[in-house]
N, C-alpha and C. Protein backbone atom coordinates (compact mmCIF):
# COMPACT_ATOMS: atom_id res chain seq x y z
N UNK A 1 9.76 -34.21 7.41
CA UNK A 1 10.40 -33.08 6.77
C UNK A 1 11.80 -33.48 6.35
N UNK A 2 12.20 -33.18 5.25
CA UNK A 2 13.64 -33.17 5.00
C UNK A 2 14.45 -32.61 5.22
N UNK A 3 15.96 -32.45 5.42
CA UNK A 3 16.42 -31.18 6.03
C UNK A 3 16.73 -30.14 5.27
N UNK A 4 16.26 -29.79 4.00
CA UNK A 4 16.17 -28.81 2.90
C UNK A 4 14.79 -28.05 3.50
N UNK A 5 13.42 -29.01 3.78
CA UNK A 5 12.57 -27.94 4.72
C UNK A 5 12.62 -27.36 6.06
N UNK A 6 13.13 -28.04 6.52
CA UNK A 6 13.46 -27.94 7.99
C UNK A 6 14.52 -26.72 7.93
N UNK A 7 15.44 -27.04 6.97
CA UNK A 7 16.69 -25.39 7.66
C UNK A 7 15.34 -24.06 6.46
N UNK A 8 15.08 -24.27 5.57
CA UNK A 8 13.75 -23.11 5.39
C UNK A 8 13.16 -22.91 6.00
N UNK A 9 12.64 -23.81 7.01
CA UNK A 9 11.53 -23.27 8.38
C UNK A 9 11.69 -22.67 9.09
N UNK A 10 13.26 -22.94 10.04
CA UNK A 10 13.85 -22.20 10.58
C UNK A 10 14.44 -21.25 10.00
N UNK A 11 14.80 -20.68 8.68
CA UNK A 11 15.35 -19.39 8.46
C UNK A 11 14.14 -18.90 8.50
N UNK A 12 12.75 -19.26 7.50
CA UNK A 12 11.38 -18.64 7.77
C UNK A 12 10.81 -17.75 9.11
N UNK A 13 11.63 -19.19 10.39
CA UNK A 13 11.27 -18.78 11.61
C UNK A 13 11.76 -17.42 12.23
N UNK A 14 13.11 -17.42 11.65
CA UNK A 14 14.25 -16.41 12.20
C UNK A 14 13.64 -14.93 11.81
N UNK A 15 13.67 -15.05 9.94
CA UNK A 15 13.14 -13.50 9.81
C UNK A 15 11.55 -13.39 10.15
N UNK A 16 10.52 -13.91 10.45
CA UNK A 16 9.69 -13.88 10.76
C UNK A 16 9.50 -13.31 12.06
N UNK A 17 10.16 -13.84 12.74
CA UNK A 17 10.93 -13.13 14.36
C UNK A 17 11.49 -11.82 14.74
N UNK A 18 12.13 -11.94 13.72
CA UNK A 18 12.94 -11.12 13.90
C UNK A 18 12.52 -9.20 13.12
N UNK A 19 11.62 -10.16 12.33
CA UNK A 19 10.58 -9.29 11.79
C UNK A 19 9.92 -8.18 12.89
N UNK A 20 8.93 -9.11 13.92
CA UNK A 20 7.83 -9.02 14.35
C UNK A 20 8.49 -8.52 15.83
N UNK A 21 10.10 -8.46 15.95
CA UNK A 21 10.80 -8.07 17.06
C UNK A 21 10.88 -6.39 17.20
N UNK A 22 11.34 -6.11 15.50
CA UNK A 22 11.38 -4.97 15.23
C UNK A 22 9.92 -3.79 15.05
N UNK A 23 8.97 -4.62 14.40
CA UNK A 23 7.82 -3.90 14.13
C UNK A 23 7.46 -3.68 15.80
N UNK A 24 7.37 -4.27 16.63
CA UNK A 24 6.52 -4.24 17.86
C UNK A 24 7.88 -3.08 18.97
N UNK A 25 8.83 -3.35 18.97
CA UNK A 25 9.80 -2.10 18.97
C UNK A 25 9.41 -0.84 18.53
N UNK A 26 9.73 -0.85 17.35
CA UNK A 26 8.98 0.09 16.84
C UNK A 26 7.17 0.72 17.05
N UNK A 27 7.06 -0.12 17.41
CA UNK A 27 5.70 0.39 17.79
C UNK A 27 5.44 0.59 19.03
N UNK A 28 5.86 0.16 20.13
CA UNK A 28 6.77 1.24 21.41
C UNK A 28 6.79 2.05 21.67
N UNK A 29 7.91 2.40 20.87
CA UNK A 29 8.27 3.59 20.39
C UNK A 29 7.69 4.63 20.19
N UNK A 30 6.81 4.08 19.38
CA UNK A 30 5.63 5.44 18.44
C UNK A 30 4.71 6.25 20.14
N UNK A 31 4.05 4.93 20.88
CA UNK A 31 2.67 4.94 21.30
C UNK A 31 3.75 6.00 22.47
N UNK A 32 4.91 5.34 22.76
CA UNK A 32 6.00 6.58 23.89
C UNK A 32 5.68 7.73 24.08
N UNK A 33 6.33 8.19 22.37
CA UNK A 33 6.50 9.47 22.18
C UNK A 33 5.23 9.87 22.09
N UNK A 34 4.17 9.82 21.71
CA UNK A 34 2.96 9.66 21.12
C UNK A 34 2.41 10.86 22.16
N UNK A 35 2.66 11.09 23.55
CA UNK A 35 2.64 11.89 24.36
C UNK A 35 2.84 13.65 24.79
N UNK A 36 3.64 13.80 23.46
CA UNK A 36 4.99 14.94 23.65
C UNK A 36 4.47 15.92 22.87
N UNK A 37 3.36 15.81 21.74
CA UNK A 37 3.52 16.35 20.30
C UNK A 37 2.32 17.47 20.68
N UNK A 38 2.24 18.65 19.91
CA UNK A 38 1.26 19.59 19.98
C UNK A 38 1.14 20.31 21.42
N UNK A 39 0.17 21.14 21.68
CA UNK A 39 -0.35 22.03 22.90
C UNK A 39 -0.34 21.15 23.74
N UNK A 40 0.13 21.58 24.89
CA UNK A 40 -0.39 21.11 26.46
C UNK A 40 -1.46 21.39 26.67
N UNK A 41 -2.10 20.20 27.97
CA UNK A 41 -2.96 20.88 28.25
C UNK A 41 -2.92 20.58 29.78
N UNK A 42 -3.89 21.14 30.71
CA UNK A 42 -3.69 21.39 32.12
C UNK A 42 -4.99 21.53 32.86
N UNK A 43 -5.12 20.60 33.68
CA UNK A 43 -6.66 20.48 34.45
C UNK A 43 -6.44 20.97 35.63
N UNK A 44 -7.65 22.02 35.94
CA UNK A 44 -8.16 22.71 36.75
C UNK A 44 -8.97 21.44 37.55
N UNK A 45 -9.21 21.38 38.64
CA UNK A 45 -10.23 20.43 39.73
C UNK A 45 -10.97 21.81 39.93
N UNK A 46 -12.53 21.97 39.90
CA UNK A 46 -13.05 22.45 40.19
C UNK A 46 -13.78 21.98 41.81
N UNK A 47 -13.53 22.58 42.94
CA UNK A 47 -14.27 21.77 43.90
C UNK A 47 -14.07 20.29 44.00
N UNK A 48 -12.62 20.12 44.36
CA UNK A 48 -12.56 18.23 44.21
C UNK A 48 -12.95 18.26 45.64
N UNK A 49 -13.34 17.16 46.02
CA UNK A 49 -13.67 16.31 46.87
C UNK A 49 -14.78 17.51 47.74
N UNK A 50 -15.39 18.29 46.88
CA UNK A 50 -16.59 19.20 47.92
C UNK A 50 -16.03 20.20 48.68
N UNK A 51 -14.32 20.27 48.60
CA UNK A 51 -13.71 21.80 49.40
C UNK A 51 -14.41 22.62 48.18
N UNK A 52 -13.79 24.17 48.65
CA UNK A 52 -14.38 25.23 48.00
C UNK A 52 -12.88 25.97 47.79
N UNK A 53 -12.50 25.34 46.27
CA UNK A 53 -11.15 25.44 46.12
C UNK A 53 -11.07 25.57 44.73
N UNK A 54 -9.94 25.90 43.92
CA UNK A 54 -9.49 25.16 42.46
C UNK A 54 -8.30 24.92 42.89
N UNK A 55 -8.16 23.54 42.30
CA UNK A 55 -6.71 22.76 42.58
C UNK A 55 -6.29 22.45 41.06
N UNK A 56 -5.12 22.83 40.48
CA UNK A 56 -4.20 23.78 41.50
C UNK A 56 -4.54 25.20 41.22
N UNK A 57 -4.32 26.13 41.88
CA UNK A 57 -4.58 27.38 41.59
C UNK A 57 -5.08 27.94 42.64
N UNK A 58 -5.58 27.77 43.84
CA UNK A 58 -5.92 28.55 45.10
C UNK A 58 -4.66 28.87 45.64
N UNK A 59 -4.27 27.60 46.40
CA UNK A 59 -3.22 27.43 46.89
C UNK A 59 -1.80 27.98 46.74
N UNK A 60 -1.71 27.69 45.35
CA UNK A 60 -0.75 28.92 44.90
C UNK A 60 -0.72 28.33 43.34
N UNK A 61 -0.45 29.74 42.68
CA UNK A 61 -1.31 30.01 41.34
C UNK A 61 -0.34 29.09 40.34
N UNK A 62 -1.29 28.33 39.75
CA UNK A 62 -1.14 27.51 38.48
C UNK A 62 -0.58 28.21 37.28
N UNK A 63 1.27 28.11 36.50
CA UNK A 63 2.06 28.69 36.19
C UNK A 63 1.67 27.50 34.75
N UNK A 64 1.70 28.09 33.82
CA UNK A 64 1.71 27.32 32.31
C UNK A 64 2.41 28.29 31.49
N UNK A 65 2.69 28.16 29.94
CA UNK A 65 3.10 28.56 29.08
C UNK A 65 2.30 29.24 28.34
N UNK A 66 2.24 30.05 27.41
CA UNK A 66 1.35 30.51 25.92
C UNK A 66 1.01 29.61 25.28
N UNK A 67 -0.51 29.29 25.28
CA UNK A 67 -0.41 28.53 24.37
C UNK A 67 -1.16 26.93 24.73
N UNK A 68 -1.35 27.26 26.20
CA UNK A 68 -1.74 25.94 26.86
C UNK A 68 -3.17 25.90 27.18
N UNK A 69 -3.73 24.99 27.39
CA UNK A 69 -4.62 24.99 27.48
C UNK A 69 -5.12 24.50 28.79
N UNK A 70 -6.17 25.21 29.29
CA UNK A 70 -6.57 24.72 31.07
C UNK A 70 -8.03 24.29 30.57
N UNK A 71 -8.64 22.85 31.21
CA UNK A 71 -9.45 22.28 31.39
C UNK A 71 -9.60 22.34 32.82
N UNK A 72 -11.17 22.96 32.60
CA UNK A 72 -11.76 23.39 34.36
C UNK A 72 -12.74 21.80 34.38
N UNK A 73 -12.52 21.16 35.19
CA UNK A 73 -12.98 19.85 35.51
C UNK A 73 -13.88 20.06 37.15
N UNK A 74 -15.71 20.21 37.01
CA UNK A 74 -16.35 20.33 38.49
C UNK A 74 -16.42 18.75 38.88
N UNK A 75 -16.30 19.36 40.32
CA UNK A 75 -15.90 17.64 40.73
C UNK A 75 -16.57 17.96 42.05
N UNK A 76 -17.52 19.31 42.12
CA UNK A 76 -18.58 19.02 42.71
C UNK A 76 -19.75 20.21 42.01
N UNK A 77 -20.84 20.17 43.20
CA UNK A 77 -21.99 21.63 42.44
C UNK A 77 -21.87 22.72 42.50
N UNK A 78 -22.59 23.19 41.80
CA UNK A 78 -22.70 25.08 42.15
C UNK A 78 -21.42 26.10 42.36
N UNK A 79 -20.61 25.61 41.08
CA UNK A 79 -19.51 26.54 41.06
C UNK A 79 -19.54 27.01 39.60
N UNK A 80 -18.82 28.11 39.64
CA UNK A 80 -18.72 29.12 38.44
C UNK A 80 -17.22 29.31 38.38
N UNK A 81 -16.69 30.30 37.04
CA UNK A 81 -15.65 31.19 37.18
C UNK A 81 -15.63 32.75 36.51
N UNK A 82 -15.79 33.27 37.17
CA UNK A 82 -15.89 34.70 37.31
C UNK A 82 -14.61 35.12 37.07
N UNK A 83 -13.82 35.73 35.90
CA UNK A 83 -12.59 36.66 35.37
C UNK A 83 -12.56 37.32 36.42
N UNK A 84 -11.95 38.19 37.06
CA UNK A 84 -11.49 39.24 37.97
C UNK A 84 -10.45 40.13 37.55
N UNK A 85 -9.25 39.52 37.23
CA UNK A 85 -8.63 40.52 36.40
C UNK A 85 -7.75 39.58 35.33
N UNK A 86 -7.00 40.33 34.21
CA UNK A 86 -6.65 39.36 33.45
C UNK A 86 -5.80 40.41 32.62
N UNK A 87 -4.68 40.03 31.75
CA UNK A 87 -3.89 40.94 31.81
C UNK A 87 -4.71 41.62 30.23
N UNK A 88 -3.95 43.01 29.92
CA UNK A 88 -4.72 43.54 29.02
C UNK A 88 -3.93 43.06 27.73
N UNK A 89 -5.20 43.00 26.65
CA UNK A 89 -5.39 41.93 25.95
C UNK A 89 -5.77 40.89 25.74
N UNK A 90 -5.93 40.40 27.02
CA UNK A 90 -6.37 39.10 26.66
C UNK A 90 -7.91 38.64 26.75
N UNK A 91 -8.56 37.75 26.08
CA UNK A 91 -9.50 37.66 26.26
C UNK A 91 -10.53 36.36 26.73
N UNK A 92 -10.04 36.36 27.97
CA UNK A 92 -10.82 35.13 28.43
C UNK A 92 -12.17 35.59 29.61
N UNK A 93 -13.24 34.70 28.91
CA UNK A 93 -14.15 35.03 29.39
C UNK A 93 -14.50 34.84 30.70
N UNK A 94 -14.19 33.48 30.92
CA UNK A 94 -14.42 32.74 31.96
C UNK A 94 -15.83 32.11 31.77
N UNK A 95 -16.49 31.22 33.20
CA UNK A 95 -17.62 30.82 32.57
C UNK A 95 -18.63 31.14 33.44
N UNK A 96 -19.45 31.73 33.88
CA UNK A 96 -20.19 32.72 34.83
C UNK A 96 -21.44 32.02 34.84
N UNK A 97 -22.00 30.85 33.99
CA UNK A 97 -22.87 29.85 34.21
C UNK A 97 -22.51 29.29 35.34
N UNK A 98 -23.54 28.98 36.19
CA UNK A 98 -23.49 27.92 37.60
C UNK A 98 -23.45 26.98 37.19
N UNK A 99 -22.49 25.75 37.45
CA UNK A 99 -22.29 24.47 36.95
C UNK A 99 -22.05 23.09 37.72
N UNK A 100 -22.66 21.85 38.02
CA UNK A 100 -22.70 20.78 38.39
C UNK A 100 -21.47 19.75 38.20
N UNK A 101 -21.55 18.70 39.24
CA UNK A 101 -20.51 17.35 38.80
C UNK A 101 -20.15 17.33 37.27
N UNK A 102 -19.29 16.97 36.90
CA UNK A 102 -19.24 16.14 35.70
C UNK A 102 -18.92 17.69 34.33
N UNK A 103 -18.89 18.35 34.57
CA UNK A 103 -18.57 19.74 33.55
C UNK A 103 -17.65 19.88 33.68
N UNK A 104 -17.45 20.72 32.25
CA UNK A 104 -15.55 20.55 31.71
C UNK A 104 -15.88 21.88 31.26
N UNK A 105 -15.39 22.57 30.58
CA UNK A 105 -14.76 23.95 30.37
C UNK A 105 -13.24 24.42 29.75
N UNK A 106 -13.07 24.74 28.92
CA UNK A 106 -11.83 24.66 28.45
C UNK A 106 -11.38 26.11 27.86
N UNK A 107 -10.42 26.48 27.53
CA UNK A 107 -9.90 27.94 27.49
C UNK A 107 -8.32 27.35 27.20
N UNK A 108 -8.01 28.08 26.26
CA UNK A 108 -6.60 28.39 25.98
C UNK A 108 -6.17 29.68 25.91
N UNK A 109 -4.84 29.87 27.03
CA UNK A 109 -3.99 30.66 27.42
C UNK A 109 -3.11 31.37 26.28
N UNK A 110 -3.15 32.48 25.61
CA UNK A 110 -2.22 33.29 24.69
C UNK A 110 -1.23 34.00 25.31
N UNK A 111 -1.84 34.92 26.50
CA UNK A 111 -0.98 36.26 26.38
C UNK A 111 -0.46 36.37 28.08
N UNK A 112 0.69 36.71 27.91
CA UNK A 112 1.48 36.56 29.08
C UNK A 112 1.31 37.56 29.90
N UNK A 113 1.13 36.95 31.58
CA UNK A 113 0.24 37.47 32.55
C UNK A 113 -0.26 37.25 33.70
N UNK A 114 -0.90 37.24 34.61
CA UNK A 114 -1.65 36.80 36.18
C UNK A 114 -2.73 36.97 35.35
N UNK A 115 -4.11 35.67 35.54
CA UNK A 115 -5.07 35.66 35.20
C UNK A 115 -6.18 35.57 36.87
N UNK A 116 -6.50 35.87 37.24
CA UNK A 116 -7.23 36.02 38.65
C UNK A 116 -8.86 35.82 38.27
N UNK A 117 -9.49 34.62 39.14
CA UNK A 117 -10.41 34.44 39.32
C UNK A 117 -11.17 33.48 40.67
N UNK A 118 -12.68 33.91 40.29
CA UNK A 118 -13.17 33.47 41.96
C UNK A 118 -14.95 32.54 40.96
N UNK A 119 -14.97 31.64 42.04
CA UNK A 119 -16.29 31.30 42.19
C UNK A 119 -17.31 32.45 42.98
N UNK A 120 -18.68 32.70 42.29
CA UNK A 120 -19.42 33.84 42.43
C UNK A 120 -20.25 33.11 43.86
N UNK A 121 -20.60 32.43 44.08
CA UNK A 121 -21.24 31.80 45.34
C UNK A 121 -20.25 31.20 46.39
N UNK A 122 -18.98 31.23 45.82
CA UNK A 122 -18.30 30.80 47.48
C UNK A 122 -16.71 31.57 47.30
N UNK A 123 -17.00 32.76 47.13
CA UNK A 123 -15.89 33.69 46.26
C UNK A 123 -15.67 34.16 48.58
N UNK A 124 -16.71 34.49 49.55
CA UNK A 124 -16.64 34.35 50.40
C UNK A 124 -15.96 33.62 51.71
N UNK A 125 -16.03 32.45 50.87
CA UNK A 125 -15.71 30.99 51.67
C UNK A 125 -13.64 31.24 51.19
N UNK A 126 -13.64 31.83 50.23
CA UNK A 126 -11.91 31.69 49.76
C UNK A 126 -11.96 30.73 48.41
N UNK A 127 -13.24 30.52 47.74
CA UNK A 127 -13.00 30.26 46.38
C UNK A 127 -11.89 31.21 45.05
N UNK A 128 -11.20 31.30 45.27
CA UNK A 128 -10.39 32.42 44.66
C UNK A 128 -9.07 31.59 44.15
N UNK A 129 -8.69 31.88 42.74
CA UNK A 129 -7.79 31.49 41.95
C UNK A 129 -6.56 32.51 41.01
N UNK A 130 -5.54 31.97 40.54
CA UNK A 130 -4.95 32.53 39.74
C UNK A 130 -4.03 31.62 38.94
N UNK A 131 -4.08 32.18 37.38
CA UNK A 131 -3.11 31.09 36.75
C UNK A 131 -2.64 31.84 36.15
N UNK A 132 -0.88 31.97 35.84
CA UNK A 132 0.25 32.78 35.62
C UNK A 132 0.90 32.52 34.38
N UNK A 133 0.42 33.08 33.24
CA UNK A 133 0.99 32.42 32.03
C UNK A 133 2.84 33.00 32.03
N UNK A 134 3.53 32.66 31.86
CA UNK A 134 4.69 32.82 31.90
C UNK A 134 5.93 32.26 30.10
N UNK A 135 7.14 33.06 30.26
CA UNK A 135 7.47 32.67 29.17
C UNK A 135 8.21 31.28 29.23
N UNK A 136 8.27 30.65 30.26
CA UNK A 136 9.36 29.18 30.24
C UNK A 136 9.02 28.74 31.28
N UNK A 137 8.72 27.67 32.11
CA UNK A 137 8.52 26.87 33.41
C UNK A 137 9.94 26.95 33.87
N UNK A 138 10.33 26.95 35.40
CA UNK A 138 11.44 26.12 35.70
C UNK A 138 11.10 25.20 36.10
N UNK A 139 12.29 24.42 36.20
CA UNK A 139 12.52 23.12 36.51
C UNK A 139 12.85 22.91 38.16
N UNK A 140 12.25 21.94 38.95
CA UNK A 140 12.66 22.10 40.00
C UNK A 140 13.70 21.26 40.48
N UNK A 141 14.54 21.80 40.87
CA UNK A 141 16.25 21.47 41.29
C UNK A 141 16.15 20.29 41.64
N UNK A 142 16.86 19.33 41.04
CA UNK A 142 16.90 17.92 41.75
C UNK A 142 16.50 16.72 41.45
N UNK A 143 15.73 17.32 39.81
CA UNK A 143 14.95 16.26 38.94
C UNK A 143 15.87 16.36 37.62
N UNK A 144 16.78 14.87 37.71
CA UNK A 144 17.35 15.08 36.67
C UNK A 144 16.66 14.69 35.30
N UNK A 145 15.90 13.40 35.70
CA UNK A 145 15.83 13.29 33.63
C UNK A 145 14.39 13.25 34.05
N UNK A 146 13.52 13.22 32.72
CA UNK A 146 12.10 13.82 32.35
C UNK A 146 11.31 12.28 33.23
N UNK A 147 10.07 12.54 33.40
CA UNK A 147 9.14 11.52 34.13
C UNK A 147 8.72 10.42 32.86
N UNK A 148 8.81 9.24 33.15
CA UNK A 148 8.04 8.80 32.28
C UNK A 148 6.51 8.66 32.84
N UNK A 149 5.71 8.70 31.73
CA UNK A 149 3.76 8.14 32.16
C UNK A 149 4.13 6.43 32.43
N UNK A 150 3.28 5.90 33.37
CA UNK A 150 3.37 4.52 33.57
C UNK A 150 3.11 3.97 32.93
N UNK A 151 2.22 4.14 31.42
CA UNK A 151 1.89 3.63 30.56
C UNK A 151 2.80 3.12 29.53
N UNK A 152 4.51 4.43 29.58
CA UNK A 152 4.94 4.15 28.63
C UNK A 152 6.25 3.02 29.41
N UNK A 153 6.20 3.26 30.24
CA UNK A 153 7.29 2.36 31.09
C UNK A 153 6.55 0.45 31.17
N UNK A 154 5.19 0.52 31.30
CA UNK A 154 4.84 -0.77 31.40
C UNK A 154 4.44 -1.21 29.73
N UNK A 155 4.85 -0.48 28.76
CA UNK A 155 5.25 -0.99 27.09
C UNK A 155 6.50 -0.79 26.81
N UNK A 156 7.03 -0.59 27.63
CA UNK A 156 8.67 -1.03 27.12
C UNK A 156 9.00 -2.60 27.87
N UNK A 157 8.29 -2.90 29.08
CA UNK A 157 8.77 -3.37 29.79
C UNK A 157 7.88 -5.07 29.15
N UNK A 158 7.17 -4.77 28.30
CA UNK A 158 6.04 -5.29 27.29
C UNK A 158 6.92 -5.98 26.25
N UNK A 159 7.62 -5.19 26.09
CA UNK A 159 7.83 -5.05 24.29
C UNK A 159 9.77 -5.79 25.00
N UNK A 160 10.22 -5.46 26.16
CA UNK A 160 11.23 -6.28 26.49
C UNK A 160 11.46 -7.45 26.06
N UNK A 161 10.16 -7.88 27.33
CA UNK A 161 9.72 -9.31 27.30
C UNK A 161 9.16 -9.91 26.40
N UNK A 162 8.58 -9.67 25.16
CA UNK A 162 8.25 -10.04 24.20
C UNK A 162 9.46 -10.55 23.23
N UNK A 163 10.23 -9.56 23.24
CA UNK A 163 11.39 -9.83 22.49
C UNK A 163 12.63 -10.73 23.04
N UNK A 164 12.79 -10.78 23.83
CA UNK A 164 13.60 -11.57 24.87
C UNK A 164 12.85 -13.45 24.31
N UNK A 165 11.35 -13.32 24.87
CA UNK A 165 11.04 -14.66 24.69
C UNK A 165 10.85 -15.09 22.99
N UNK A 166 10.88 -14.55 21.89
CA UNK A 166 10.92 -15.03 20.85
C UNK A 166 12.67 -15.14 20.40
N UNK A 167 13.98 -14.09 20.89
CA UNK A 167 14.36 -14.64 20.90
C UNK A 167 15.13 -15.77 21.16
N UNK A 168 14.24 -16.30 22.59
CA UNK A 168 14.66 -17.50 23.31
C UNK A 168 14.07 -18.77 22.67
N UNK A 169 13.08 -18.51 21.83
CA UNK A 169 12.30 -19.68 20.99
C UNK A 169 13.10 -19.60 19.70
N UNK A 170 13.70 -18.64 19.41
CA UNK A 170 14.66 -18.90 18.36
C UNK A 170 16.07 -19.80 18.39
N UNK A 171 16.54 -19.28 19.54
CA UNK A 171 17.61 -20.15 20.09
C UNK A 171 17.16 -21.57 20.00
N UNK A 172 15.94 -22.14 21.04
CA UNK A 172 15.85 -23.20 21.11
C UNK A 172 16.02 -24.18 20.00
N UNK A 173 14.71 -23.28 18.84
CA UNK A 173 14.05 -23.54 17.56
C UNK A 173 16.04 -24.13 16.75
N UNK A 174 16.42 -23.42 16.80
CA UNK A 174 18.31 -23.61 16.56
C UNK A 174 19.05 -24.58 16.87
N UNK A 175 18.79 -24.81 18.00
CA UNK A 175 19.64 -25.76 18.35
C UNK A 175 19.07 -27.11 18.59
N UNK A 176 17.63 -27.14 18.60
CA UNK A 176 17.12 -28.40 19.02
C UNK A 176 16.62 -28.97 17.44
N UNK A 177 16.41 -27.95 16.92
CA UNK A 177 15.52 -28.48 15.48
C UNK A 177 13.64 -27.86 16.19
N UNK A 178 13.24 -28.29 14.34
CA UNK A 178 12.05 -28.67 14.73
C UNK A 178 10.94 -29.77 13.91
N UNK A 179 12.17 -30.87 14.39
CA UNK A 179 11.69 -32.07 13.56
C UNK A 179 11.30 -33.07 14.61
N UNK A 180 10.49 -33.28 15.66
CA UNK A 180 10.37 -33.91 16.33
C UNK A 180 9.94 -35.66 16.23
N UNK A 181 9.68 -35.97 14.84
CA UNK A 181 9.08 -37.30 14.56
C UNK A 181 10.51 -38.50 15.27
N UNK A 182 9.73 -39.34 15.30
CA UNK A 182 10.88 -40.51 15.39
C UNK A 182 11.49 -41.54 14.37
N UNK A 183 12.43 -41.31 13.61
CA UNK A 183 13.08 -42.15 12.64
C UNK A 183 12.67 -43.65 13.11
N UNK A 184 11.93 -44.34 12.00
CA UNK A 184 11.92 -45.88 12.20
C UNK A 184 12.46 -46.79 11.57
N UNK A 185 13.01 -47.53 11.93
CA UNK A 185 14.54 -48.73 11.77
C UNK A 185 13.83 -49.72 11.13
């Protein structure tokens, strides 16, 4: 190579780099936020692990916004959801079919309210629920900045190291050359 190709290779190298530093940044970025946009939504455990429960919502009642959406997830057999009371106006049916492992169910929340319901076969046992549509969540005291998903923390931590090591091959690429032949005398 001459050194007219050689310093083109390396500028080639640089914005090429430096290119592919930014696009993948940027694309980070995107898959991050990618999380945040449109309706919530919020899973019900129907019967996890074979108690005779909805988690969360027995225990103490599952609080969402207008607008959200609850996915009833059975995670064992022979459970239902039976409406009980629900505020007026609103119209959720519930799902009064007996239902197995592996069923989903979905309903979105409008109108602000205590929504109360029970499984019809173990409504006995303390199958009994409520989810509280409300106008704003609080925040609980003591959590200062927002959670990240682990997903988006182990692509930053991706997209670090990515960028870090190209521009450490740039450096090198800089200062060493990349003409490795041996001049012969």
């Amino acid at each position: 190579m001459t050194d007219g190709n050689a310093e083109m290779s390396r500028r080639a190298f640089l914005t090429t780099a430096a290119g592919t530093a930014a696009a993948t940044g940027a694309a980070g970025t995107a898959v991050a936020q990618e999380g945040g946009g449109g309706g919530a939504t919020k899973t019900v455990t129907v019967g996890p692990g074979g108690s005779l429960v909805f988690s969360p919502g027995t225990e103490e009642p599952l609080q969402i916004t207008p607008g959200t959406t609850v996915e009833f997830v059975w995670d064992s057999d022979n459970h239902n959801i039976v409406v009980e009371s629900q505020p007026e106006g609103a119209n959720w049916q519930g799902h009064e079919t007996i239902e197995n492992t592996g069923f989903t169910y979905t309903h979105t929340f409008e109108t602000l309210g205590t929504y109360e319901y029970y499984c019809q076969p173990h409504r006995t046992a303390g199958m009994v629920a409520s989810i509280e549509v409300v106008e704003s969540l609080s925040t609980p005291s003591g959590s200062g900045a927002p959670e990240l998903p682990n997903s988006a923390k182990t692509l930053g931590v991706a997209t670090t190291f990515a960028m870090v090591a190209t521009l450490g091959l740039a450096f090198f690429f800089l200062k060493y050359g990349g003409d490795y032949e041996l001049e012969e005398e």
